[in-house]
N, C-alpha and C. Protein backbone atom coordinates (compact mmCIF):
# COMPACT_ATOMS: atom_id res chain seq x y z
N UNK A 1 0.83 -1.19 0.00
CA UNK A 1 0.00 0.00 0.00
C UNK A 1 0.87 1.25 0.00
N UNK A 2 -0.08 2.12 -0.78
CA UNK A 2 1.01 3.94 -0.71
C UNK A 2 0.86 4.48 0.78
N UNK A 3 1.76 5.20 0.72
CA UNK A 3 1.76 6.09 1.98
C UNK A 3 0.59 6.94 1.76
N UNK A 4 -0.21 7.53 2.97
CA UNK A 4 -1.18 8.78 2.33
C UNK A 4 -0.49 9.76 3.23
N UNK A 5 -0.44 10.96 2.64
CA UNK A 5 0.40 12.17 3.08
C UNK A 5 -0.93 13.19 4.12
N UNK A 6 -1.09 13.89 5.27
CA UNK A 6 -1.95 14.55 5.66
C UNK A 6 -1.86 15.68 5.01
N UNK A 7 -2.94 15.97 4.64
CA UNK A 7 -3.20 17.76 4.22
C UNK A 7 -3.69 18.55 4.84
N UNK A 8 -4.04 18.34 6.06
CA UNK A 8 -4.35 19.57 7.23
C UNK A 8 -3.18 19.33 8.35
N UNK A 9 -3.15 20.64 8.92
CA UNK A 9 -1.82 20.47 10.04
C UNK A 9 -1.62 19.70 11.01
N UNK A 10 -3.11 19.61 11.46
CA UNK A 10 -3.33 18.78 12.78
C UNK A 10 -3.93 17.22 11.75
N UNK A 11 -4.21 16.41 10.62
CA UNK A 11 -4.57 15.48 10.15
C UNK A 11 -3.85 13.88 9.85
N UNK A 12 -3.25 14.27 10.93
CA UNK A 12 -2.31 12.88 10.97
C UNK A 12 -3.55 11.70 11.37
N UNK A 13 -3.93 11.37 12.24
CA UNK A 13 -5.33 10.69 12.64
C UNK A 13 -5.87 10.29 11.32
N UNK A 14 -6.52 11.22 10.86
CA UNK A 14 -7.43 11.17 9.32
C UNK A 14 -6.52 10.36 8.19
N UNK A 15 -5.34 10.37 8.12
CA UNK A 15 -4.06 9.86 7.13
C UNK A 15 -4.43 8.67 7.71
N UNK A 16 -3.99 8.24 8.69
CA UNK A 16 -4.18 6.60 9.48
C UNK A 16 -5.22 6.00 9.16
N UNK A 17 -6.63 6.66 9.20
CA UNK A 17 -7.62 5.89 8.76
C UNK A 17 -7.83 6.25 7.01
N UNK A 18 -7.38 6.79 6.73
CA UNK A 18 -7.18 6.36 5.15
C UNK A 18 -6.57 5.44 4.91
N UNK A 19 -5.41 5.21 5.42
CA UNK A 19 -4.08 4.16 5.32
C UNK A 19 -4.97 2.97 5.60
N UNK A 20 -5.54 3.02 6.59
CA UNK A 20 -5.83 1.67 6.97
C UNK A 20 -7.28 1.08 6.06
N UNK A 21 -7.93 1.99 6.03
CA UNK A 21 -9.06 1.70 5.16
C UNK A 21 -8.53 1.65 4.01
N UNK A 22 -7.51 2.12 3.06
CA UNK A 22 -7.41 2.29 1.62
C UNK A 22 -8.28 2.33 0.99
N UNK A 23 -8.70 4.01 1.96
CA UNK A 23 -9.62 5.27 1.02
C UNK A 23 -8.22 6.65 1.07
N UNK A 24 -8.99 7.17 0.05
CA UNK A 24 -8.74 8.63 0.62
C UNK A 24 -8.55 9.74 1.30
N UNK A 25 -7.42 10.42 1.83
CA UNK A 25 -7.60 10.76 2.62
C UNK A 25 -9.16 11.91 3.40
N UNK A 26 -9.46 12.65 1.76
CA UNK A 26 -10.80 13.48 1.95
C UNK A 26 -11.72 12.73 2.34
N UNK A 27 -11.83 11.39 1.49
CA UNK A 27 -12.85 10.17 1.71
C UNK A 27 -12.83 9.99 3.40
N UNK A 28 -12.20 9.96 4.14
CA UNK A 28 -11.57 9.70 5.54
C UNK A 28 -12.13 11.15 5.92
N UNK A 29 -11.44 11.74 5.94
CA UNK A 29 -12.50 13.09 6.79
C UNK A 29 -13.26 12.80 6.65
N UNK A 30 -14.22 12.25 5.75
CA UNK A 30 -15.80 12.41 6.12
C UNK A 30 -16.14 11.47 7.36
N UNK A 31 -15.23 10.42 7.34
CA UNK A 31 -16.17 9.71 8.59
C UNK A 31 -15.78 10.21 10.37
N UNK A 32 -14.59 11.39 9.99
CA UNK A 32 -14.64 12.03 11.35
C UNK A 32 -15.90 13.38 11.75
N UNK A 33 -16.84 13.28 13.04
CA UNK A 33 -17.30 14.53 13.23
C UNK A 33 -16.55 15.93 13.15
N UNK A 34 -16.66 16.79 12.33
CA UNK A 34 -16.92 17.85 12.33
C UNK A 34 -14.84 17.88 11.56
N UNK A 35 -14.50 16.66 10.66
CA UNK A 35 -13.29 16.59 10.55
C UNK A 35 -12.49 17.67 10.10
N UNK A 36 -12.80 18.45 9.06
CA UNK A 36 -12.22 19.16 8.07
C UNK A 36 -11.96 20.43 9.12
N UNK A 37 -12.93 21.10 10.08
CA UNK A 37 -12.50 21.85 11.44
C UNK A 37 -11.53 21.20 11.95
N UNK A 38 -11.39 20.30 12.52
CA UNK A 38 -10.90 19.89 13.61
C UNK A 38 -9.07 19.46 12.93
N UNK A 39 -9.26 19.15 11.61
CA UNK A 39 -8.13 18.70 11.00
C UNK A 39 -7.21 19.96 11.21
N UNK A 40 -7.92 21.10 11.05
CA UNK A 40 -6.90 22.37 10.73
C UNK A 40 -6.72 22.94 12.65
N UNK A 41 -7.50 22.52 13.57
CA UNK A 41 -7.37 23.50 14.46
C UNK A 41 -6.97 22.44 15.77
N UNK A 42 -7.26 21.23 15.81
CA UNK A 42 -7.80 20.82 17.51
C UNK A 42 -6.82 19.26 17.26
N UNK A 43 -6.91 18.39 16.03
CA UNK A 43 -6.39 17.22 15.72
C UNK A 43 -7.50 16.32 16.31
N UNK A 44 -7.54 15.31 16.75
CA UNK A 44 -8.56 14.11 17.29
C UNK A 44 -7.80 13.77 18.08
N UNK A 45 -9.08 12.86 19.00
CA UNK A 45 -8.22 11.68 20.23
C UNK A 45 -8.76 10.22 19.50
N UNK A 46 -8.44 9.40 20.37
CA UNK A 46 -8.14 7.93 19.78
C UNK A 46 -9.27 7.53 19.55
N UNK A 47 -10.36 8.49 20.72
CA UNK A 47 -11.90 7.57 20.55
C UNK A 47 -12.09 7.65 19.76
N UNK A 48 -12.03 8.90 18.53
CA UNK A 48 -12.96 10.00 17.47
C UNK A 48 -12.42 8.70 16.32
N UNK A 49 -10.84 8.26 16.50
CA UNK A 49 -10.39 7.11 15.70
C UNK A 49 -11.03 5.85 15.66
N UNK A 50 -11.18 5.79 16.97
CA UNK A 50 -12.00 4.57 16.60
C UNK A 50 -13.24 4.53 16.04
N UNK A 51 -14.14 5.21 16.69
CA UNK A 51 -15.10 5.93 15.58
C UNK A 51 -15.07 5.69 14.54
N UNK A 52 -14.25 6.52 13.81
CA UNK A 52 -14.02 6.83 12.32
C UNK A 52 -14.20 5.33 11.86
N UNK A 53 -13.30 4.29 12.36
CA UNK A 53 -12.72 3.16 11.51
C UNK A 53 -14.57 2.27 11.74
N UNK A 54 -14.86 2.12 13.22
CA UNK A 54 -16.25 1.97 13.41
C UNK A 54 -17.11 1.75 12.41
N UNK A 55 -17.16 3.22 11.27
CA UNK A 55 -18.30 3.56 10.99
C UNK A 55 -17.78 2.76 9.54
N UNK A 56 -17.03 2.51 9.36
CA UNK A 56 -16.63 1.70 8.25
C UNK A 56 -16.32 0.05 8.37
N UNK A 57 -16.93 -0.29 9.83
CA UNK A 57 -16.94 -1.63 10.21
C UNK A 57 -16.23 -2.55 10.62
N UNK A 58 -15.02 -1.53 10.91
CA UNK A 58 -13.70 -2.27 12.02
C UNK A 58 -13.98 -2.19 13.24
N UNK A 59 -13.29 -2.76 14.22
CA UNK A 59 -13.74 -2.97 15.82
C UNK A 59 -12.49 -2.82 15.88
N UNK A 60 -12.09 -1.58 16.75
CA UNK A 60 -10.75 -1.34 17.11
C UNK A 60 -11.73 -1.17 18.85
N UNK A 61 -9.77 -0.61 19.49
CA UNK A 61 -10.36 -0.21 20.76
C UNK A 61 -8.97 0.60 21.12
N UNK A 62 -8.65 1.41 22.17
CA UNK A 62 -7.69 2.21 22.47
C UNK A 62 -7.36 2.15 23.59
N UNK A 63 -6.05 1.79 24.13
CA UNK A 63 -5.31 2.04 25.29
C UNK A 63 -3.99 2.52 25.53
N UNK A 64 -4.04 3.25 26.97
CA UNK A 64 -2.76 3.90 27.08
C UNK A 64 -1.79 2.68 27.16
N UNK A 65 -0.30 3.13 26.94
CA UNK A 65 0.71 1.59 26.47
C UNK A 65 1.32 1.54 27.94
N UNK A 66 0.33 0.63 28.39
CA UNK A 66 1.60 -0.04 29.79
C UNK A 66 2.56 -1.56 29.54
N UNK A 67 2.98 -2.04 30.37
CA UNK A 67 4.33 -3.09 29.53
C UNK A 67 3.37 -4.26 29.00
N UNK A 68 2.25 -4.91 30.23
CA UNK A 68 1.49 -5.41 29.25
C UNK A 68 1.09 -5.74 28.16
N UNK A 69 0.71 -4.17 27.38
CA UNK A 69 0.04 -4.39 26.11
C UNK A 69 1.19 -3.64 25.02
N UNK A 70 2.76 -3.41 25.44
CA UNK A 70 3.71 -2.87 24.53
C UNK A 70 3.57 -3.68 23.61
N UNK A 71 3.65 -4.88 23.45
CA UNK A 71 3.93 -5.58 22.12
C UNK A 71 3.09 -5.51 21.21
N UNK A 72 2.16 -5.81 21.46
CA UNK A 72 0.75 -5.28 20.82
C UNK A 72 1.25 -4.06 19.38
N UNK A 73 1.63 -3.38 19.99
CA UNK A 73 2.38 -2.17 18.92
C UNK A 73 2.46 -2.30 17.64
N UNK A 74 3.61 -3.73 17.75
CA UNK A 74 3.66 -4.36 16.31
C UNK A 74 2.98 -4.89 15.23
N UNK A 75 1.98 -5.52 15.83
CA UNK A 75 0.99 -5.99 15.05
C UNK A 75 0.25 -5.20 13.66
N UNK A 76 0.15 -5.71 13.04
CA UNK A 76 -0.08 -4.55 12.08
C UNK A 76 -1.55 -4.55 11.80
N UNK A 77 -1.42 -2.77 11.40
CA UNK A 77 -2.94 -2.76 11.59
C UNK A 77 -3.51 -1.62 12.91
N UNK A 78 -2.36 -1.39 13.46
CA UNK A 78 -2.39 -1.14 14.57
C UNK A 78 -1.94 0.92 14.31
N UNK A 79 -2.10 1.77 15.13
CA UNK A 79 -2.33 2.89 14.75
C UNK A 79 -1.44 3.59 16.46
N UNK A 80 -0.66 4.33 16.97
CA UNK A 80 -0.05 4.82 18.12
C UNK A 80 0.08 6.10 17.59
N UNK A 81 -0.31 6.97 19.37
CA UNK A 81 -0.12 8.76 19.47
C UNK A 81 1.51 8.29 19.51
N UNK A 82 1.80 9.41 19.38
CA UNK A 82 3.64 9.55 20.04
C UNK A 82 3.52 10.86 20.74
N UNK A 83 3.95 10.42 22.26
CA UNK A 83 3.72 11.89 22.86
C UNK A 83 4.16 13.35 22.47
N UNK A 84 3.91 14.46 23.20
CA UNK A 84 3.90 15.39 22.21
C UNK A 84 5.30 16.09 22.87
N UNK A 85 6.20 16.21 21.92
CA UNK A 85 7.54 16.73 22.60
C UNK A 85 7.99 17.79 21.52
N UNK A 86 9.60 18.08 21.41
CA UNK A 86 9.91 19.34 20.92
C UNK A 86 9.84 18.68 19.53
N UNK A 87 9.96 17.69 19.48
CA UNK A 87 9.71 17.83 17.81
C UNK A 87 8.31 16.98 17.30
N UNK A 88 7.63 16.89 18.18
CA UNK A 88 6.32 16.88 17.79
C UNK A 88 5.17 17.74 18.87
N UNK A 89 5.28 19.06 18.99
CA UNK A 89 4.50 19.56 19.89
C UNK A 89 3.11 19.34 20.01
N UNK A 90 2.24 18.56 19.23
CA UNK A 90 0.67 18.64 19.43
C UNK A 90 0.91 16.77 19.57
N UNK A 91 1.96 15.95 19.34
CA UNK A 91 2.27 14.62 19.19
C UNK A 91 1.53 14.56 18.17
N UNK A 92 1.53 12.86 17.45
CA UNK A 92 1.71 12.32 16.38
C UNK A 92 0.88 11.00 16.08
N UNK A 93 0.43 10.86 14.94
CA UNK A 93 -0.07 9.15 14.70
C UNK A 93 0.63 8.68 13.47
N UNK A 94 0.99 7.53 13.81
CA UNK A 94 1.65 6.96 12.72
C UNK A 94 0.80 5.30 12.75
N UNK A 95 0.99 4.57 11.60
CA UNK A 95 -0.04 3.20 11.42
C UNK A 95 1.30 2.20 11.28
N UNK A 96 1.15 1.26 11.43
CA UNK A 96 1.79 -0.31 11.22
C UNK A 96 1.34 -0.83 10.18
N UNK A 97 2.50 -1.33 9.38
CA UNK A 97 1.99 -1.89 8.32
C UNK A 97 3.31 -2.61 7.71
N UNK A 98 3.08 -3.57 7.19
CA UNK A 98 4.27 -4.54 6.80
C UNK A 98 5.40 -4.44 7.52
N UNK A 99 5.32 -4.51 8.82
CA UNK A 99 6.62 -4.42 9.81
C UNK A 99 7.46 -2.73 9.80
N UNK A 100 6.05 -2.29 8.99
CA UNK A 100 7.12 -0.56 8.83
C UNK A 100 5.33 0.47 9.80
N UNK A 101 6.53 1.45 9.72
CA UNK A 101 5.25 2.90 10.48
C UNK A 101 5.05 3.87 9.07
N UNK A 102 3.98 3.91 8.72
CA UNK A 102 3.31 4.81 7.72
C UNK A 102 3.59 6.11 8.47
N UNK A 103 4.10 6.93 8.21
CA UNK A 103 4.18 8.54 8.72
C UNK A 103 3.21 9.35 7.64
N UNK A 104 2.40 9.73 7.75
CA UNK A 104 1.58 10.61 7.21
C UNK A 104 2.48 12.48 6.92
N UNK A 105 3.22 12.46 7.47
CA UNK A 105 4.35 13.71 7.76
C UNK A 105 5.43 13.49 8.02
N UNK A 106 6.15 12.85 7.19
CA UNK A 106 7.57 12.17 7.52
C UNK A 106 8.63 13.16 7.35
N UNK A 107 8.68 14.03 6.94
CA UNK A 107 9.43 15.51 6.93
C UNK A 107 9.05 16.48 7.80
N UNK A 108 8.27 16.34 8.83
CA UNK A 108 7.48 17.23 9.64
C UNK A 108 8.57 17.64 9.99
N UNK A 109 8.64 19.25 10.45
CA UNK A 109 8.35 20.34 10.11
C UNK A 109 7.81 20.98 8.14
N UNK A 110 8.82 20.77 7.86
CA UNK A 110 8.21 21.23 5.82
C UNK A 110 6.99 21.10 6.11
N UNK A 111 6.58 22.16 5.40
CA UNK A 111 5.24 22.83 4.94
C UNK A 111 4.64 21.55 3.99
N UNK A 112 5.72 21.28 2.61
CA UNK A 112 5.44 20.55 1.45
C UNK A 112 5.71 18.99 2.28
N UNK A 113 4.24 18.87 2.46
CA UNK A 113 4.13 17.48 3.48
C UNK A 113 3.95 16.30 2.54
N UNK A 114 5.37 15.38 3.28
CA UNK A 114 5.31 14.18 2.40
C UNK A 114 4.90 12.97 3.29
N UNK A 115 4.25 11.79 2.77
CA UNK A 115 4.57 11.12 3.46
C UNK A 115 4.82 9.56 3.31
N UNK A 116 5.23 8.76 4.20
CA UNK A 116 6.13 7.86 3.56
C UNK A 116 6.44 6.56 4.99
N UNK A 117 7.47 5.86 5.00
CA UNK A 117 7.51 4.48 5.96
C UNK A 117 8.83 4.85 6.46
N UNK A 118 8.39 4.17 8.11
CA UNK A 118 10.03 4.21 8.71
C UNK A 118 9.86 3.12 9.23
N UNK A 119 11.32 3.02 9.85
CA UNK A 119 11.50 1.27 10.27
C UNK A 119 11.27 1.74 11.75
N UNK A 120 11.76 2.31 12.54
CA UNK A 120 11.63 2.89 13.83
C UNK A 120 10.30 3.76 13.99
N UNK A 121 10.08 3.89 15.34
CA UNK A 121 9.41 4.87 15.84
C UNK A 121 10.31 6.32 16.20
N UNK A 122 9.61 7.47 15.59
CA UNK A 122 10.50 8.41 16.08
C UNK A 122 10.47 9.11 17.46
N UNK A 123 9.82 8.77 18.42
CA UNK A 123 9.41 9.12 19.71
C UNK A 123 8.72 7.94 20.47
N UNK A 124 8.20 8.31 21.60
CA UNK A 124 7.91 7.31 22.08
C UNK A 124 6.43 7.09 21.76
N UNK A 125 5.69 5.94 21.94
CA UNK A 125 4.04 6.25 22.07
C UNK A 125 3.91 5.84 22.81
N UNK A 126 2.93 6.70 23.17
CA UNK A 126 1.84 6.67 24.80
C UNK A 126 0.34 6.04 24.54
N UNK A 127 -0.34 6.16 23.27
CA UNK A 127 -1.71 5.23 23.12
C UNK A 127 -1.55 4.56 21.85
N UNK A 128 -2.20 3.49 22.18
CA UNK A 128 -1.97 2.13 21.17
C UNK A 128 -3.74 1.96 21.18
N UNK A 129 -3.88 1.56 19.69
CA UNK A 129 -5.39 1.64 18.97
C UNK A 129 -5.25 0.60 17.96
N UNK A 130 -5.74 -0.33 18.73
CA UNK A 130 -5.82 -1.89 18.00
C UNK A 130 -6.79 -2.45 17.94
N UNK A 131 -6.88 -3.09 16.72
CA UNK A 131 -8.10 -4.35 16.30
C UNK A 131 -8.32 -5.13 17.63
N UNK A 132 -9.43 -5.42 17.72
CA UNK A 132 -10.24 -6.47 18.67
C UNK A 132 -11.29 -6.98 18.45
């Protein structure tokens, strides 16, 4: 599958459930409330994600990552915030997928947002949003 790149500032979330659905990313805003606002000003939390994927007939569910459920991570399919630090100040979602992380903003900071696969995580994540 392609990478999908976010086109709103705060639309990393919305990229993930494109990625994972292999729709569009516009196609994907629609199944967030009030997305195309919220993409440019506020970003989403994990519920609004699960939601989204919900309404398109996946059964996800979301938890904060204690050692327990770390491994979980890998699985693909699977979607993590990365907390929000100096180089991600609002934090981040990136998706799992063939043993790689879909970055929806893999050049973040640049304006001209690309996006693309890493083998690592670039920060840590704090919520994990997995199939069940």
């Amino acid at each position: 599958m392609k990478p999908i790149k976010q086109k709103d500032s705060l639309g990393c979330a919305v990229a993930c459930v494109a990625f994972r659905l292999n729709i569009s990313y516009e196609r994907s805003l629609t199944l967030f409330r009030h997305g195309k606002k919220k993409a440019e000003s506020a970003g989403f939390l994990c519920k609004e994600i699960v939601e989204a994927l919900g309404r398109r007939g996946l059964s996800y569910k979301y938890n904060y990552i204690k050692d327990r459920i770390r491994n979980k991570i890998y699985k693909s399919g699977t979607i993590v915030f990365l907390r929000r630090s100096k180089k991600y100040p609002t934090g981040h979602y990136l998706c799992r997928a063939d043993n790689k992380w879909m970055d929806p903003w893999i050049n973040f900071p640049d304006r001209k947002i690309k996006a693309g696969f890493k083998k690592r995580l670039p920060e840590k994540p704090i919520y994990l949003i997995y199939p069940h």
